[in-house]
C-alpha atoms as a PDB file:
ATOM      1  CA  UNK A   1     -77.154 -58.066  18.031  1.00  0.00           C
ATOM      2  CA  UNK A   2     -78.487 -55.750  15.497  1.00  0.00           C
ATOM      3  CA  UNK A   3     -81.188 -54.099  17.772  1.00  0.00           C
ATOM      4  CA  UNK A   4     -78.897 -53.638  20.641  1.00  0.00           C
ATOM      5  CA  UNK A   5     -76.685 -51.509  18.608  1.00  0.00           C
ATOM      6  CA  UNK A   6     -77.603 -48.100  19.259  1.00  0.00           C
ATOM      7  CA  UNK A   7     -77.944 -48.729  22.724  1.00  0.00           C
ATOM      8  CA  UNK A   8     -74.377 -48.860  22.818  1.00  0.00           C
ATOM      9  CA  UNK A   9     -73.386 -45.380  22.004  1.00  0.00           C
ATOM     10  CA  UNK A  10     -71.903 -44.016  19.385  1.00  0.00           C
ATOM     11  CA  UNK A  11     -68.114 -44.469  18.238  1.00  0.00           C
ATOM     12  CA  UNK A  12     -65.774 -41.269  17.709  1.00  0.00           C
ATOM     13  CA  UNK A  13     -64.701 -42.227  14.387  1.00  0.00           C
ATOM     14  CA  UNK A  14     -61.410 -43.275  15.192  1.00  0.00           C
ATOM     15  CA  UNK A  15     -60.058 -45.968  13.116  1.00  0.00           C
ATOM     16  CA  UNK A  16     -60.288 -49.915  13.760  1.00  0.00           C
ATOM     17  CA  UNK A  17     -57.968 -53.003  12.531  1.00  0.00           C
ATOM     18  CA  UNK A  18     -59.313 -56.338  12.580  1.00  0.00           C
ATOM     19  CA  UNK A  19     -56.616 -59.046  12.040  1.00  0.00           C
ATOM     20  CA  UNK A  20     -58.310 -62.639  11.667  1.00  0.00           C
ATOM     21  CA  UNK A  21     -57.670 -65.788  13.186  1.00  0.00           C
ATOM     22  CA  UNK A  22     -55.051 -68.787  11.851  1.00  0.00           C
ATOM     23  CA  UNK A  23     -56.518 -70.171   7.893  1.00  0.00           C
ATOM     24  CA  UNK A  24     -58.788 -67.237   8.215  1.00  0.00           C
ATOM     25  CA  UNK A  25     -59.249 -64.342   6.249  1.00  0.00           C
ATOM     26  CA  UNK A  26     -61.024 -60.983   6.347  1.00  0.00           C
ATOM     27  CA  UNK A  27     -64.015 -62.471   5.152  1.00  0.00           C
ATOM     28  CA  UNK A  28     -64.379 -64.239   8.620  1.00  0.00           C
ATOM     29  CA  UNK A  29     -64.445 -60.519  10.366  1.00  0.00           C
ATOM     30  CA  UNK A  30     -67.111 -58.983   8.218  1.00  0.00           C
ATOM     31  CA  UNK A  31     -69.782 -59.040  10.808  1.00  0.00           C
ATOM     32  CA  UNK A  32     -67.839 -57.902  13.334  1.00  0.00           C
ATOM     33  CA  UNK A  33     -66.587 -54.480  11.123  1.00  0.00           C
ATOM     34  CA  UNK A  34     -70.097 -53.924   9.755  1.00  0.00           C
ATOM     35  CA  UNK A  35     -70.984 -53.702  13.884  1.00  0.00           C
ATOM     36  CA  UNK A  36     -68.163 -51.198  14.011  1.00  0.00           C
ATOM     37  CA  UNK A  37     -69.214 -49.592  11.161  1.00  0.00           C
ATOM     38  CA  UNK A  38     -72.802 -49.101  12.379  1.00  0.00           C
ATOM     39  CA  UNK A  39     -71.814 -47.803  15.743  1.00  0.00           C
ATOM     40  CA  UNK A  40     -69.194 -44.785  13.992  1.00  0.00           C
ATOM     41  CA  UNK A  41     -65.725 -46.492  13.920  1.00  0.00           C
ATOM     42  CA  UNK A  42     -63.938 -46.761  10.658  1.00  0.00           C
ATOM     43  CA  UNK A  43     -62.782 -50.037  10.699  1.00  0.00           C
ATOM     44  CA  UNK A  44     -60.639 -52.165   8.535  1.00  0.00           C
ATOM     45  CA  UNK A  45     -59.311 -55.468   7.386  1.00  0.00           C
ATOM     46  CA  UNK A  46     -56.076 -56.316   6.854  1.00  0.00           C
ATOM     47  CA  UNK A  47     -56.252 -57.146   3.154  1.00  0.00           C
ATOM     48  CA  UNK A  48     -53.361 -59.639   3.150  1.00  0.00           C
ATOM     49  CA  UNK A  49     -55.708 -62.959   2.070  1.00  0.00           C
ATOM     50  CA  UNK A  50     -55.413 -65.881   4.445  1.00  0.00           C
ATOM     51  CA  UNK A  51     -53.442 -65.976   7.507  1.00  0.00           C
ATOM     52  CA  UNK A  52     -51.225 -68.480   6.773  1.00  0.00           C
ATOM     53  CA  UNK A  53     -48.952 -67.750   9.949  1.00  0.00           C
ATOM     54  CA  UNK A  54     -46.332 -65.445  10.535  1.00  0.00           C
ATOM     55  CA  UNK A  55     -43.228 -64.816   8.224  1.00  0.00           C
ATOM     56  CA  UNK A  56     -41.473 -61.878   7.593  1.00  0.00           C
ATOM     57  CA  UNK A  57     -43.105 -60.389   4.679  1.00  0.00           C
ATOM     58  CA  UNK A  58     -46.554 -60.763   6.506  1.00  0.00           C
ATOM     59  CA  UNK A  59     -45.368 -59.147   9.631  1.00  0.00           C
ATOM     60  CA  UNK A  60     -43.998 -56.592   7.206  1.00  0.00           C
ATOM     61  CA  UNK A  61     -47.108 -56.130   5.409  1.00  0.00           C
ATOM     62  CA  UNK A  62     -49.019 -55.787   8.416  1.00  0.00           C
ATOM     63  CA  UNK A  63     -46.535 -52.731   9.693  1.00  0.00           C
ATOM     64  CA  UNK A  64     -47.262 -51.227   6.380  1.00  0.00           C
ATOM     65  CA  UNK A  65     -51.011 -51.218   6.994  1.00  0.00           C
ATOM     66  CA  UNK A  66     -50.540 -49.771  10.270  1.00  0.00           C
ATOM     67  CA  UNK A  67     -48.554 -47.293   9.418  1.00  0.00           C
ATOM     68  CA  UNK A  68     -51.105 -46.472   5.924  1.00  0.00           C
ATOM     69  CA  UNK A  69     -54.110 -46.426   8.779  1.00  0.00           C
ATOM     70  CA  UNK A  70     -52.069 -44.243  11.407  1.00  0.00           C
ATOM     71  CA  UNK A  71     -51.173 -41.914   8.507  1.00  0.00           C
ATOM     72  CA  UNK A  72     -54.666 -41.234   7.175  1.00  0.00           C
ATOM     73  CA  UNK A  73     -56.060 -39.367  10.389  1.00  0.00           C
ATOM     74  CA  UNK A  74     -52.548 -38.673  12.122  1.00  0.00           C
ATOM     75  CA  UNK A  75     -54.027 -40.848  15.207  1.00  0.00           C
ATOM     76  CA  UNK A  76     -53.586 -43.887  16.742  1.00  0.00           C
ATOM     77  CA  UNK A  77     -55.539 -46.784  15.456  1.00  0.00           C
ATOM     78  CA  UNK A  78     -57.231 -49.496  18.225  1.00  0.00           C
ATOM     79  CA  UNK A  79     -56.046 -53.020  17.016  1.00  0.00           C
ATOM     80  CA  UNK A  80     -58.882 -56.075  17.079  1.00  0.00           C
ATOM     81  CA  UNK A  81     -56.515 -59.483  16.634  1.00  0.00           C
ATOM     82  CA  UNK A  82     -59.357 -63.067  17.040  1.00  0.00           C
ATOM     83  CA  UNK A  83     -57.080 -65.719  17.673  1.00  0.00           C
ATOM     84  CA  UNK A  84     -53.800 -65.558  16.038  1.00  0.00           C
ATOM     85  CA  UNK A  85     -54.706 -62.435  14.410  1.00  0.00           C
ATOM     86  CA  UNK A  86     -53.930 -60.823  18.541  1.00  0.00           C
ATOM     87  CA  UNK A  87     -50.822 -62.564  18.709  1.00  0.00           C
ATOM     88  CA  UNK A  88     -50.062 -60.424  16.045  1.00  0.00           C
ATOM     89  CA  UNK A  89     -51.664 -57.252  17.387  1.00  0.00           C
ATOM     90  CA  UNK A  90     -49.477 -57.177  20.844  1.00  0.00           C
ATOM     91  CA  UNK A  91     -46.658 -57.392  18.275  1.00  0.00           C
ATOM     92  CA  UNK A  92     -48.307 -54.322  16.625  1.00  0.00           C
ATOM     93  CA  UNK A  93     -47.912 -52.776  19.766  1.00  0.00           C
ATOM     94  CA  UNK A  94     -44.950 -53.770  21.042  1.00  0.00           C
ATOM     95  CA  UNK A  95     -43.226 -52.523  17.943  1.00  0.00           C
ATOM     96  CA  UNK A  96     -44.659 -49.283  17.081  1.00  0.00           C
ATOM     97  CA  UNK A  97     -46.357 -47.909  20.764  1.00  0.00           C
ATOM     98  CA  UNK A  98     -46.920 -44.225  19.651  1.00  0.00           C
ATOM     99  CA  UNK A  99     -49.523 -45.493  16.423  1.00  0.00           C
ATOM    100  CA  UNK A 100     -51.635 -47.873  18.196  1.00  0.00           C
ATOM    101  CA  UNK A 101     -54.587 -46.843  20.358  1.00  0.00           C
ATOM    102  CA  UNK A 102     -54.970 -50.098  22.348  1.00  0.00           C
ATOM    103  CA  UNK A 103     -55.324 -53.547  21.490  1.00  0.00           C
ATOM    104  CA  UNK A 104     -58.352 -56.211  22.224  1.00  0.00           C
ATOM    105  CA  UNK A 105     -57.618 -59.763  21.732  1.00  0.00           C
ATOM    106  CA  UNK A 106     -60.228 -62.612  21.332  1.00  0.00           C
ATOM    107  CA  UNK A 107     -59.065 -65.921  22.334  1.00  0.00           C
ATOM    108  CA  UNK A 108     -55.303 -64.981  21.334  1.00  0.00           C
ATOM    109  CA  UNK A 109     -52.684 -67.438  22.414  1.00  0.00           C
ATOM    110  CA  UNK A 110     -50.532 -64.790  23.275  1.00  0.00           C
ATOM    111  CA  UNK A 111     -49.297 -65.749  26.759  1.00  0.00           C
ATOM    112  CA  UNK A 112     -46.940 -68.648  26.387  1.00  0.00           C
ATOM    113  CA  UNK A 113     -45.497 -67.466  23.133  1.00  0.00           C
ATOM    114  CA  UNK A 114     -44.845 -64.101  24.907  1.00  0.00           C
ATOM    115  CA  UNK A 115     -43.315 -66.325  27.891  1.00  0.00           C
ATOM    116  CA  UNK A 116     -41.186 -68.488  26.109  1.00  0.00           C
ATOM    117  CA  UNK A 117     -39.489 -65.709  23.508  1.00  0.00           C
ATOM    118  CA  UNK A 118     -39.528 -62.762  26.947  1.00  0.00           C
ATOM    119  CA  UNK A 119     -41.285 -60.007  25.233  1.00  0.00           C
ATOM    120  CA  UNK A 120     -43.015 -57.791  27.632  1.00  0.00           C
ATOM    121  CA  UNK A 121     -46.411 -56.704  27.134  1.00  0.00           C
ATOM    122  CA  UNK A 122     -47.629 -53.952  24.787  1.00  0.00           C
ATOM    123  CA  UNK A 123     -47.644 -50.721  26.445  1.00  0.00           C
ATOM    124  CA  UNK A 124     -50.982 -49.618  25.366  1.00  0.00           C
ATOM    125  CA  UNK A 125     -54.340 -50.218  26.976  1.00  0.00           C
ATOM    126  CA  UNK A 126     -54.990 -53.884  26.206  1.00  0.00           C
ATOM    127  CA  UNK A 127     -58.129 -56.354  26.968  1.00  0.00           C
ATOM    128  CA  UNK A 128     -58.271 -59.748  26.684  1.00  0.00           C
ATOM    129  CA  UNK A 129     -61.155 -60.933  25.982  1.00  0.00           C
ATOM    130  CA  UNK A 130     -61.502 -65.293  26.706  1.00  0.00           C
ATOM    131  CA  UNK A 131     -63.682 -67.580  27.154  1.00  0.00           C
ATOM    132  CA  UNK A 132     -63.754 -70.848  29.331  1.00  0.00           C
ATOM    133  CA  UNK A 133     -65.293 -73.631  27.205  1.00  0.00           C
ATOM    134  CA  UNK A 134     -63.227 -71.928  24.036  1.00  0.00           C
ATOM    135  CA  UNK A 135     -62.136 -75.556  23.172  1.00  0.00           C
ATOM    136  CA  UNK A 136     -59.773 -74.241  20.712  1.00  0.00           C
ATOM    137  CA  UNK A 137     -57.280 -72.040  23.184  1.00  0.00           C
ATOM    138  CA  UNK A 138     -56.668 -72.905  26.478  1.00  0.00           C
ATOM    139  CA  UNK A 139     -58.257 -70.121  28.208  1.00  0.00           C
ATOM    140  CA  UNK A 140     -55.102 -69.527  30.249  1.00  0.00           C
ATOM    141  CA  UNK A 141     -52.979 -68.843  27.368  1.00  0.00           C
ATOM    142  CA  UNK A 142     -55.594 -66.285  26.231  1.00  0.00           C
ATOM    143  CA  UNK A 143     -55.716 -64.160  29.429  1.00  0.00           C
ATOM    144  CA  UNK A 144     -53.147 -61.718  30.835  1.00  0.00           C
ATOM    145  CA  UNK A 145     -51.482 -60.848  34.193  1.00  0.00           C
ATOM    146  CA  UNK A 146     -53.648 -57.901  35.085  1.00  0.00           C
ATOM    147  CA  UNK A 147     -51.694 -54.094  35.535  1.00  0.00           C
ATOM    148  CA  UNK A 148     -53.141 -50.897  35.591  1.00  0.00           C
ATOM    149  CA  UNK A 149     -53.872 -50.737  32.124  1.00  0.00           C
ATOM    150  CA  UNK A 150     -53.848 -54.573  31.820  1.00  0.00           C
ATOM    151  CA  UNK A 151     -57.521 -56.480  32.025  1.00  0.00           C
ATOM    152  CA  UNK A 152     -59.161 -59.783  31.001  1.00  0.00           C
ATOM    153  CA  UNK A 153     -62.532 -60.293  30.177  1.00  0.00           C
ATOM    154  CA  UNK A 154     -64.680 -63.534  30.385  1.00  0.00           C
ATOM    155  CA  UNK A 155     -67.126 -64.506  27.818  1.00  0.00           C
ATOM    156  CA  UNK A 156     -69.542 -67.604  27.501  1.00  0.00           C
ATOM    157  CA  UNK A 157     -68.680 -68.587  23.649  1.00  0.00           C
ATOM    158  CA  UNK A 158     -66.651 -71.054  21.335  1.00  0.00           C
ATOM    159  CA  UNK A 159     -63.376 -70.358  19.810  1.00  0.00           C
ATOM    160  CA  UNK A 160     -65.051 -69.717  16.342  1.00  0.00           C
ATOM    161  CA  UNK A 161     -67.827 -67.660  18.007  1.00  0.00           C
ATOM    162  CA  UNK A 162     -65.522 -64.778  19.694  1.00  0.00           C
ATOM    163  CA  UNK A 163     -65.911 -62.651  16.576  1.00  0.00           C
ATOM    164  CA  UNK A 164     -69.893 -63.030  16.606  1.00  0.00           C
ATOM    165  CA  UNK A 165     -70.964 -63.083  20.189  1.00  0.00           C
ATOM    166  CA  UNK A 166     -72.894 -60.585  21.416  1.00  0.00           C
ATOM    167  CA  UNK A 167     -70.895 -60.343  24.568  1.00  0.00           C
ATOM    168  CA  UNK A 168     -67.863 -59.586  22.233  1.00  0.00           C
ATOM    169  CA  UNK A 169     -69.833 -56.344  20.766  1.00  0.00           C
ATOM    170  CA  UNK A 170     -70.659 -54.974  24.238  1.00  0.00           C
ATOM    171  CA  UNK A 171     -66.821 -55.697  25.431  1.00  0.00           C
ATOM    172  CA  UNK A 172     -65.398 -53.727  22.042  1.00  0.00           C
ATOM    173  CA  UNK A 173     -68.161 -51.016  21.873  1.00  0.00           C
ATOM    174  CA  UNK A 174     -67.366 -50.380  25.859  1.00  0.00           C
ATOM    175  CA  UNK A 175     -63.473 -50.450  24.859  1.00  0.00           C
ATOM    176  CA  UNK A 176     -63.212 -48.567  21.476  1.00  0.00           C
ATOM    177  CA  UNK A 177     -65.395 -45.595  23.034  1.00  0.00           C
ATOM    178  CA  UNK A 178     -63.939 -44.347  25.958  1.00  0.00           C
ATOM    179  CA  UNK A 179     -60.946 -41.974  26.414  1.00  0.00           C
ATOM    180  CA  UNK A 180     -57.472 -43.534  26.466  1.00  0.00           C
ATOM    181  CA  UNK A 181     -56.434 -40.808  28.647  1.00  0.00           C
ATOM    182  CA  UNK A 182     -58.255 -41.934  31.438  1.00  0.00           C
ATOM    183  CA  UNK A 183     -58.453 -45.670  30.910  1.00  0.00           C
ATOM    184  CA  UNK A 184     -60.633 -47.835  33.527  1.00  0.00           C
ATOM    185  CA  UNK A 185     -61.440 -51.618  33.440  1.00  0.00           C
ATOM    186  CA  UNK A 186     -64.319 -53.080  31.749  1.00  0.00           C
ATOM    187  CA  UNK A 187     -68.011 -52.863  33.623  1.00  0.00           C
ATOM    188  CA  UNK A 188     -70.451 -54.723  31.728  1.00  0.00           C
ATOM    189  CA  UNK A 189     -73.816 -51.860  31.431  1.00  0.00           C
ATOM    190  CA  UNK A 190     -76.291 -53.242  34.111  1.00  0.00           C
ATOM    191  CA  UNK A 191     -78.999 -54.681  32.008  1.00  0.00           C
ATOM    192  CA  UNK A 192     -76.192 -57.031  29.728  1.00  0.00           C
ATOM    193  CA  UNK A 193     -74.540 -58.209  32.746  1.00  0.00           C
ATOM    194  CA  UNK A 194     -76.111 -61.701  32.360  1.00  0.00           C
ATOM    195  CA  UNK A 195     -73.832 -62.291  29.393  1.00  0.00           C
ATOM    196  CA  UNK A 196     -70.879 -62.621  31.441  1.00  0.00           C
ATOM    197  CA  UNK A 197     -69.922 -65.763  33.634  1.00  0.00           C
ATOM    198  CA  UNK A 198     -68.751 -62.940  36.158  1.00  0.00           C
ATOM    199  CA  UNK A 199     -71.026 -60.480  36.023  1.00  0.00           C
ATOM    200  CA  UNK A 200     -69.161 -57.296  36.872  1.00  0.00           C
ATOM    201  CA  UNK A 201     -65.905 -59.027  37.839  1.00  0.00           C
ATOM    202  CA  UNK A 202     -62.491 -58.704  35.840  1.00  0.00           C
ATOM    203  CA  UNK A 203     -59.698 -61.150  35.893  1.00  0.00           C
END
């Protein structure tokens, strides 16, 4: 993915949370905040070891980080969650609206737990991002009932691949970079349309 980089722009320097997966840690999102890095976002792990699941310290822990993030640049930080990690994200969101800039999930189970307890969605910009022979999630659960500022995204890649693929770099460098204000659904850049099972087509 390295060489494709700089063909896809150039960040705005707004900051970047990356929560990993379920008996993951940050060392599992490395590549995927060094890409951030290299393209001008200022991203971050969460720094809270291994995700062990949710408890109340954790989710308290991650509120904290938010809130240290938001407070450093007075701005809303975009929210990455791979797996369970975007289970947690939408929480994010759902909680604290006004300090998070959007949120991208990769292959996040978030639908039936969502269901099941009757939280609404976040109401920020949010992207799903799934993937059909995932294996891990059932792509289903991972995807979202589109809205205005609603979208899903299909990619060709295993569970433990979302992080790495390069079809997950185009979908966050595409996401992260343009303005919140005027918020439109993913188009995949002409020439990189192969890597997605439906070309220019949302869900």
């Amino acid at each position: 993915m390295l060489p494709w980089l700089p063909l896809l722009g150039r960040g705005d320097g707004h900051r970047v949370l990356v929560l990993p997966g379920f008996s993951t840690s940050d060392r599992s999102t490395i590549p995927m905040r060094n890409a951030l890095r290299l393209l001008g976002y200022r991203s971050h792990g969460w720094g809270l070891g291994v995700n062990r699941g949710p408890n109340r310290a954790l989710l308290e822990a991650m509120r904290d980080r938010l809130d240290a993030l938001y407070a450093r640049a007075d701005a809303p930080v975009s929210i990455i969650g791979w797996s369970l990690g975007g289970v947690y994200a939408r929480g994010l969101a759902r909680r604290d609206p006004t300090k998070v800039r959007q949120v991208i999930t990769l292959g996040s189970p978030f639908r039936p737990i969502e269901s099941e307890r009757g939280w609404a969605p976040p109401p920020v910009p949010s992207t799903a991002v799934f993937s059909r022979r995932d294996a891990v999630v059932r792509w289903q659960d991972a995807s979202d009932e589109p809205d205005r500022r609603r979208e899903n995204v299909e990619i060709d890649s295993s569970h433990f691949g979302l992080g790495h693929n390069p079809a997950t770099m185009v979908v966050l460098a595409d996401r992260l970079a343009q303005d919140i204000d005027f918020w439109r659904p993913f188009d995949p850049p002409r020439g990189l349309r192969r890597l997605f099972p439906s070309g220019s087509r949302n869900h």
